[in-house]
Structure formats: structure tokens, C-alpha cells
Protein backbone atom coordinates (compact mmCIF):
# COMPACT_ATOMS: atom_id res chain seq x y z
CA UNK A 1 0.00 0.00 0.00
CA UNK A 2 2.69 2.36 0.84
CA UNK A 3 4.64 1.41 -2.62
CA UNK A 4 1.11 2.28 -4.56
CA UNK A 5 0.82 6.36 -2.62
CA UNK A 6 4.27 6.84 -3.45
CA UNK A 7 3.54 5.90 -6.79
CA UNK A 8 0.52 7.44 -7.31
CA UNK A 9 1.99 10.59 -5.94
CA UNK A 10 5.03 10.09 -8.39
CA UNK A 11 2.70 10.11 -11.15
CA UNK A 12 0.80 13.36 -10.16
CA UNK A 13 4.19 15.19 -10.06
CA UNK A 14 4.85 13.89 -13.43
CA UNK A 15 2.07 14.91 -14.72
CA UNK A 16 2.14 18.80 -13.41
CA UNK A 17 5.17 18.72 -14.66
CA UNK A 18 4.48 17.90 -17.77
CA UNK A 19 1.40 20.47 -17.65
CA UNK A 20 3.49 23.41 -16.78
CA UNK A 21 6.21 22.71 -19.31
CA UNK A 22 3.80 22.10 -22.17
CA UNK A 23 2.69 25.67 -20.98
CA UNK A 24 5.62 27.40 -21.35
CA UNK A 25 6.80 26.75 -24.62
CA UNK A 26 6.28 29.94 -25.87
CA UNK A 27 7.34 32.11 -23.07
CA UNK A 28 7.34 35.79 -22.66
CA UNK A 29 9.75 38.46 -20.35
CA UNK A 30 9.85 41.87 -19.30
CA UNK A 31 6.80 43.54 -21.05
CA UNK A 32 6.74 47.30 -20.26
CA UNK A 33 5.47 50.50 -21.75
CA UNK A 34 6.79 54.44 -20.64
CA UNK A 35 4.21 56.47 -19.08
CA UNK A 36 2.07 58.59 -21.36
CA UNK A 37 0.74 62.20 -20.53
CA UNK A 38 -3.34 63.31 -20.27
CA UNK A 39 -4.61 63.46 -24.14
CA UNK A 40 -1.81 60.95 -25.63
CA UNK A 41 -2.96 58.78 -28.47
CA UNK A 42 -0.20 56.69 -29.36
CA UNK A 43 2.54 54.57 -27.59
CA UNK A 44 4.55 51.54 -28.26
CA UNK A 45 5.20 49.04 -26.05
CA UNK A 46 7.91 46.15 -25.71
CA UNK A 47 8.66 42.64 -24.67
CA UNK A 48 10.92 39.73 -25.41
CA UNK A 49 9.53 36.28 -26.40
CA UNK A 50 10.87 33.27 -26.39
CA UNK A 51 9.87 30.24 -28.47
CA UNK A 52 10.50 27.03 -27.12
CA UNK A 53 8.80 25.06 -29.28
CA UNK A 54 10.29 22.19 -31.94
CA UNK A 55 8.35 24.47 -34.92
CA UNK A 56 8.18 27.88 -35.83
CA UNK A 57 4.73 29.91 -34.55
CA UNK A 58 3.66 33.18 -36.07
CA UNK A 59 1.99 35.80 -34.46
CA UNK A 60 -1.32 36.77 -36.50
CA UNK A 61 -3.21 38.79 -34.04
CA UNK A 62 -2.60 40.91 -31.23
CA UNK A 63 -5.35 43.09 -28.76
CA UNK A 64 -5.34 44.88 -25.79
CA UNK A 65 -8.33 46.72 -24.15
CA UNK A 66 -6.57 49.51 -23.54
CA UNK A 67 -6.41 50.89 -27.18
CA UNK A 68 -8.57 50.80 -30.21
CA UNK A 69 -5.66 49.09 -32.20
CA UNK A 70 -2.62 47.00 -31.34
CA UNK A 71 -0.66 46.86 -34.25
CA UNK A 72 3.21 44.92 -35.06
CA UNK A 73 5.45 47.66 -36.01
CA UNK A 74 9.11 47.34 -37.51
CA UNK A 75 11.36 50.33 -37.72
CA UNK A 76 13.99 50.51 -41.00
CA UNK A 77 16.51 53.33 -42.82
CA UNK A 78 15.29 54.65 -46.10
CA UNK A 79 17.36 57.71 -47.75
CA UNK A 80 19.00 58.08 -44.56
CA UNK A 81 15.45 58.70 -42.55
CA UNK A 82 14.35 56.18 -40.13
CA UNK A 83 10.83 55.20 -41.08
CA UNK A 84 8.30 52.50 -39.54
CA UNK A 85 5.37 50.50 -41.23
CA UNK A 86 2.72 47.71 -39.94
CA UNK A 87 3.76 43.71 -40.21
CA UNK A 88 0.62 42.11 -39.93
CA UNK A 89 2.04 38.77 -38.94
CA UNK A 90 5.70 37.71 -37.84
CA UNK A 91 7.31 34.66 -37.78
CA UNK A 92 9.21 33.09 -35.11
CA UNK A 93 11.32 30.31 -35.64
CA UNK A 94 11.47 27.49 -33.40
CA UNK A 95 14.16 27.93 -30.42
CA UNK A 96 14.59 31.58 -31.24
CA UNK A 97 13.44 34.70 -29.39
CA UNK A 98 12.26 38.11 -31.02
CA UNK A 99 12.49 40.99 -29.08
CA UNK A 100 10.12 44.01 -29.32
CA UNK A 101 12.03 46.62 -28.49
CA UNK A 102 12.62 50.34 -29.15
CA UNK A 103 14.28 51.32 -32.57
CA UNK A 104 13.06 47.92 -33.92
CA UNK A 105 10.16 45.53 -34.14
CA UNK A 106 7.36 47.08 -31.45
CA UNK A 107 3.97 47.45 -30.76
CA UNK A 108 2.12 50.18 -31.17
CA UNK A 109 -0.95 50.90 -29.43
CA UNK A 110 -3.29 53.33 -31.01
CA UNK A 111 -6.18 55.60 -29.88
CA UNK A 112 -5.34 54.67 -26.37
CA UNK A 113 -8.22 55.15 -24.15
CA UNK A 114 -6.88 56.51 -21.06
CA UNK A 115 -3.63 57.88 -19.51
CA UNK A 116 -0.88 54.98 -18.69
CA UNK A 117 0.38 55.89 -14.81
CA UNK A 118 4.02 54.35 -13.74
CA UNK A 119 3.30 51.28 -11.41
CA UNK A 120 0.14 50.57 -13.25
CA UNK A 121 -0.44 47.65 -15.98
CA UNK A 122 -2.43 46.05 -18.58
CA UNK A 123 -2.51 43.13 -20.75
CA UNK A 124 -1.51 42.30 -24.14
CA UNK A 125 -3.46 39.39 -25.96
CA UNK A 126 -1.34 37.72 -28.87
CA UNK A 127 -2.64 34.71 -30.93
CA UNK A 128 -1.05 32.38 -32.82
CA UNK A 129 -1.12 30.48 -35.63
CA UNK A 130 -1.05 27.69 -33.78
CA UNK A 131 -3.99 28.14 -32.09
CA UNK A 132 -2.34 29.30 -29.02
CA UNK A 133 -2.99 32.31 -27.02
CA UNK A 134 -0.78 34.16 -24.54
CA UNK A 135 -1.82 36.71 -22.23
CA UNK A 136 1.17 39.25 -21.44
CA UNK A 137 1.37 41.79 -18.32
CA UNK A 138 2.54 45.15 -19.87
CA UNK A 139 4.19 46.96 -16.90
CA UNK A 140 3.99 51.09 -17.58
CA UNK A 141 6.84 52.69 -16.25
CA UNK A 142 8.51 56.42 -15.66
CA UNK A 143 8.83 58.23 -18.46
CA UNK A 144 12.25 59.27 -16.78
CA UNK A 145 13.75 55.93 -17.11
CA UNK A 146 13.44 56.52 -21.06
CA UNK A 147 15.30 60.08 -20.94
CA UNK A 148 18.71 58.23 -18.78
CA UNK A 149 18.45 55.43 -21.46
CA UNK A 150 18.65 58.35 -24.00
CA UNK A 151 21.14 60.58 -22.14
CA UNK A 152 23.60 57.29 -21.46
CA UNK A 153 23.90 57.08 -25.41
């Protein structure tokens, strides 16, 4: 009887962990967005993911309630002027990671429907290809932080 709970209880481990790391194959870090003042429209926010998977996924949607439109943005040099334009799906291949980030691939959130306060957050909603979904805490921070990370360069 005693061989059978250890057992048992063996086999419930097993199987969280099998739960949790079927769950995080597609794993995302550090999501944040800079404070934006009263009357702001637009912002752009940024996160790194990471696919785990064995295949590639590709992001074909992405929401947020806190905006009328979430859009995938990548930045690139033309005549010597940076310019940005919409991607309305990107690819990421298996075992990689893609970073949002600023000065490259982002998100920008448009018609945002109310002032983003340091400490605060929200939610990002992206869905993939795969049928998979990932909800992502977006964590708004001081606008301050952006003008050192400016000044350092």
C-alpha cells in the first residue's frame, strides 16, 4: 500500500510537470510600456519572447483593451530617414526569441483610451497560428527611465 501512494503521488508530479512545461513553450519576459501624458494617443510598447517550441509559430493577431488598435510595427533606414510601417504577422522560428524593443520591431498601441500611470499595468493578448494564445502583463513605467536610457547614449 505504501509502494502504490508513493507511486501514485510520483505520477501526479509527473504529470504537473508535464502540464506546466507544455505551458511554457512559448514564453514571454519583461513587457513594459513608458508612461504617457493626459490626451496621448499613441505609444509603443515592448517585450521579449521566447519560443520554445520544436516548430516555428507566427503571431497573426494581437489586442489589448486599452487601445482601439494594437498593431506589429518594424522600424527601418530609407534615404538616410528612419521610417516605420505595420507587419501584420511575424514569424518566429522554433528555439529563437524576437524581441520588441525600441528602434526595432514594437507594438504600437493606437487611440489609447486613457492615460498609462508608472506602477500601473495592462494586458496584451497575442494569438497564434497555432492556435495558441498568450496573455502578457505590460508593466507602464517612468517616463524618466526613457530620458537616462537616451542621455547614457
Amino acid at each position: 500500500m505504501k509502494t502504490f501512494k508513493y507511486l501514485l503521488l510520483f505520477l501526479i508530479n509527473l504529470t504537473l510537470i508535464q502540464t506546466s512545461t507544455l505551458k511554457a513553450k512559448i514564453v514571454f519576459h519583461g513587457g513594459y510600456v513608458f508612461e504617457t501624458f493626459k490626451g496621448q494617443k499613441v505609444s509603443a510598447a515592448y517585450v521579449s519572447l521566447f519560443n520554445q517550441l520544436e516548430q516555428d509559430v507566427v503571431i497573426k493577431k494581437i489586442e489589448t483593451d486599452i487601445c482601439d488598435r494594437a498593431e506589429i510595427h518594424e522600424t527601418f533606414m530609407e534615404n538616410d530617414i528612419m521610417k516605420m510601417r505595420k507587419v501584420s504577422s511575424i514569424k518566429v522560428k522554433k528555439k529563437s526569441e524576437l524581441y520588441f524593443q525600441p528602434g526595432g520591431t514594437h507594438i504600437m498601441l493606437m487611440g489609447l483610451n486613457k492615460e498609462l500611470i508608472p506602477g500601473s499595468s495592462f494586458k496584451i493578448y497575442f494569438e497564434f497560428d497555432n492556435d495558441q494564445t498568450a496573455e502578457v502583463e505590460i508593466k507602464v513605467l517612468d517616463k524618466k527611465l526613457r530620458e537616462n536610457l537616451l542621455d547614457s547614449k
